[in-house]
Protein backbone atom coordinates (compact mmCIF):
# COMPACT_ATOMS: atom_id res chain seq x y z
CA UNK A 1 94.71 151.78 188.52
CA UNK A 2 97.22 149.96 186.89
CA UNK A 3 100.29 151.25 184.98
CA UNK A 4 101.51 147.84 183.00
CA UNK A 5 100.31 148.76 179.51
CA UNK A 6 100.92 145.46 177.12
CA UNK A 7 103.21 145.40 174.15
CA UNK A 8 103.15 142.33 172.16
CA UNK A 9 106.66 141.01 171.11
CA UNK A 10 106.82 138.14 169.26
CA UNK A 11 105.48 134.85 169.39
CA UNK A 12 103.83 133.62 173.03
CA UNK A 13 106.15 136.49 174.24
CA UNK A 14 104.41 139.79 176.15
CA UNK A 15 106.81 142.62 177.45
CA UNK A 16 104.98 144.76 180.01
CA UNK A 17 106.20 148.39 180.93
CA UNK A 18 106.86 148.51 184.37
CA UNK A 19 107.43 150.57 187.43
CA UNK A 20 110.74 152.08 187.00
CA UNK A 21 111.94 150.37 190.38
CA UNK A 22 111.24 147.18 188.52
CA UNK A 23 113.77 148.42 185.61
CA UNK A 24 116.49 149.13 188.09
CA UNK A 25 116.16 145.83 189.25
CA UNK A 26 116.85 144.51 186.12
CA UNK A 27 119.77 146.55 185.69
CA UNK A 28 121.41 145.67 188.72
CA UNK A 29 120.70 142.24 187.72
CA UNK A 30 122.43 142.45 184.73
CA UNK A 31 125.65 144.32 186.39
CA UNK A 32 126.39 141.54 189.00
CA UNK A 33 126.02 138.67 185.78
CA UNK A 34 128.26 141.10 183.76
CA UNK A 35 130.67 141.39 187.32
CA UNK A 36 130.41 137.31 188.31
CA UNK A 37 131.46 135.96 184.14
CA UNK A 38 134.81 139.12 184.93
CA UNK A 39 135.13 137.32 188.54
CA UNK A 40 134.90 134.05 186.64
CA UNK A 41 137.76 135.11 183.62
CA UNK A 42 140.34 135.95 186.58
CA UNK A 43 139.72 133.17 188.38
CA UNK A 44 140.49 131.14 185.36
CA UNK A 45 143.20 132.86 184.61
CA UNK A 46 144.99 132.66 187.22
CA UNK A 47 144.19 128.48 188.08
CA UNK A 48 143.91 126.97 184.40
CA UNK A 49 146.07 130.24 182.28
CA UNK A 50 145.62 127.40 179.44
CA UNK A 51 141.92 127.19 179.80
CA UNK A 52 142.00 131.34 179.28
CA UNK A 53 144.66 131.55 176.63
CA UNK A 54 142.17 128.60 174.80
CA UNK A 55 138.87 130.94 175.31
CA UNK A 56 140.86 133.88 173.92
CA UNK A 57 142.25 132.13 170.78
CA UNK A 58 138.65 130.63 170.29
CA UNK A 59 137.29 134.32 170.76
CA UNK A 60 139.36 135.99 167.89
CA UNK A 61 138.48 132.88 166.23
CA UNK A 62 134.57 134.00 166.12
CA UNK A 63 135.51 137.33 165.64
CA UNK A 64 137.14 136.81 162.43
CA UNK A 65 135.08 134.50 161.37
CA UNK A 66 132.39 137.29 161.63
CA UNK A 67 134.46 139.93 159.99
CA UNK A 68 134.92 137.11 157.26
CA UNK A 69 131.44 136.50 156.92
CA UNK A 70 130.51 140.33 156.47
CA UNK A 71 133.07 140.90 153.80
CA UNK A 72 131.61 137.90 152.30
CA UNK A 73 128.07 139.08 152.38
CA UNK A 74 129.02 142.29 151.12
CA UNK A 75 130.76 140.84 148.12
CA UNK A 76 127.85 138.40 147.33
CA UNK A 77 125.79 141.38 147.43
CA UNK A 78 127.79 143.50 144.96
């Protein structure tokens, strides 16, 4: 007996539901990426603080930008 039931998603893409052991593999999964790119941001911060002042301007930068482009689309829209 299985219990994958098929869920199309998309082009050429098929999700399956799983075993809920699979989904806490997952989830653990994504915790330790999550915990390695934090790892990653202090190392860098503490070797190249230009490098991590740089990513932080550039990251307001895109945030901005984003906030810009919503008021934007919201006045186009008007």
């Amino acid at each position: 007996m299985s219990v994958q039931k098929h869920i199309g998603w998309g082009y050429q893409f098929n999700e399956f539901a799983c075993f809920p052991s699979t989904h806490l593999k997952i989830i653990i999964l994504i915790i330790i990426i999550g915990l390695e790119a934090q790892l990653l941001g202090i190392v860098v911060g503490k070797e190249r603080p230009d490098l991590e002042e740089k990513k932080d301007s550039l990251v307001r930068s895109i945030a901005d930008g984003k906030k810009k482009l919503v008021e934007l689309e919201d006045e186009i829209l008007r």
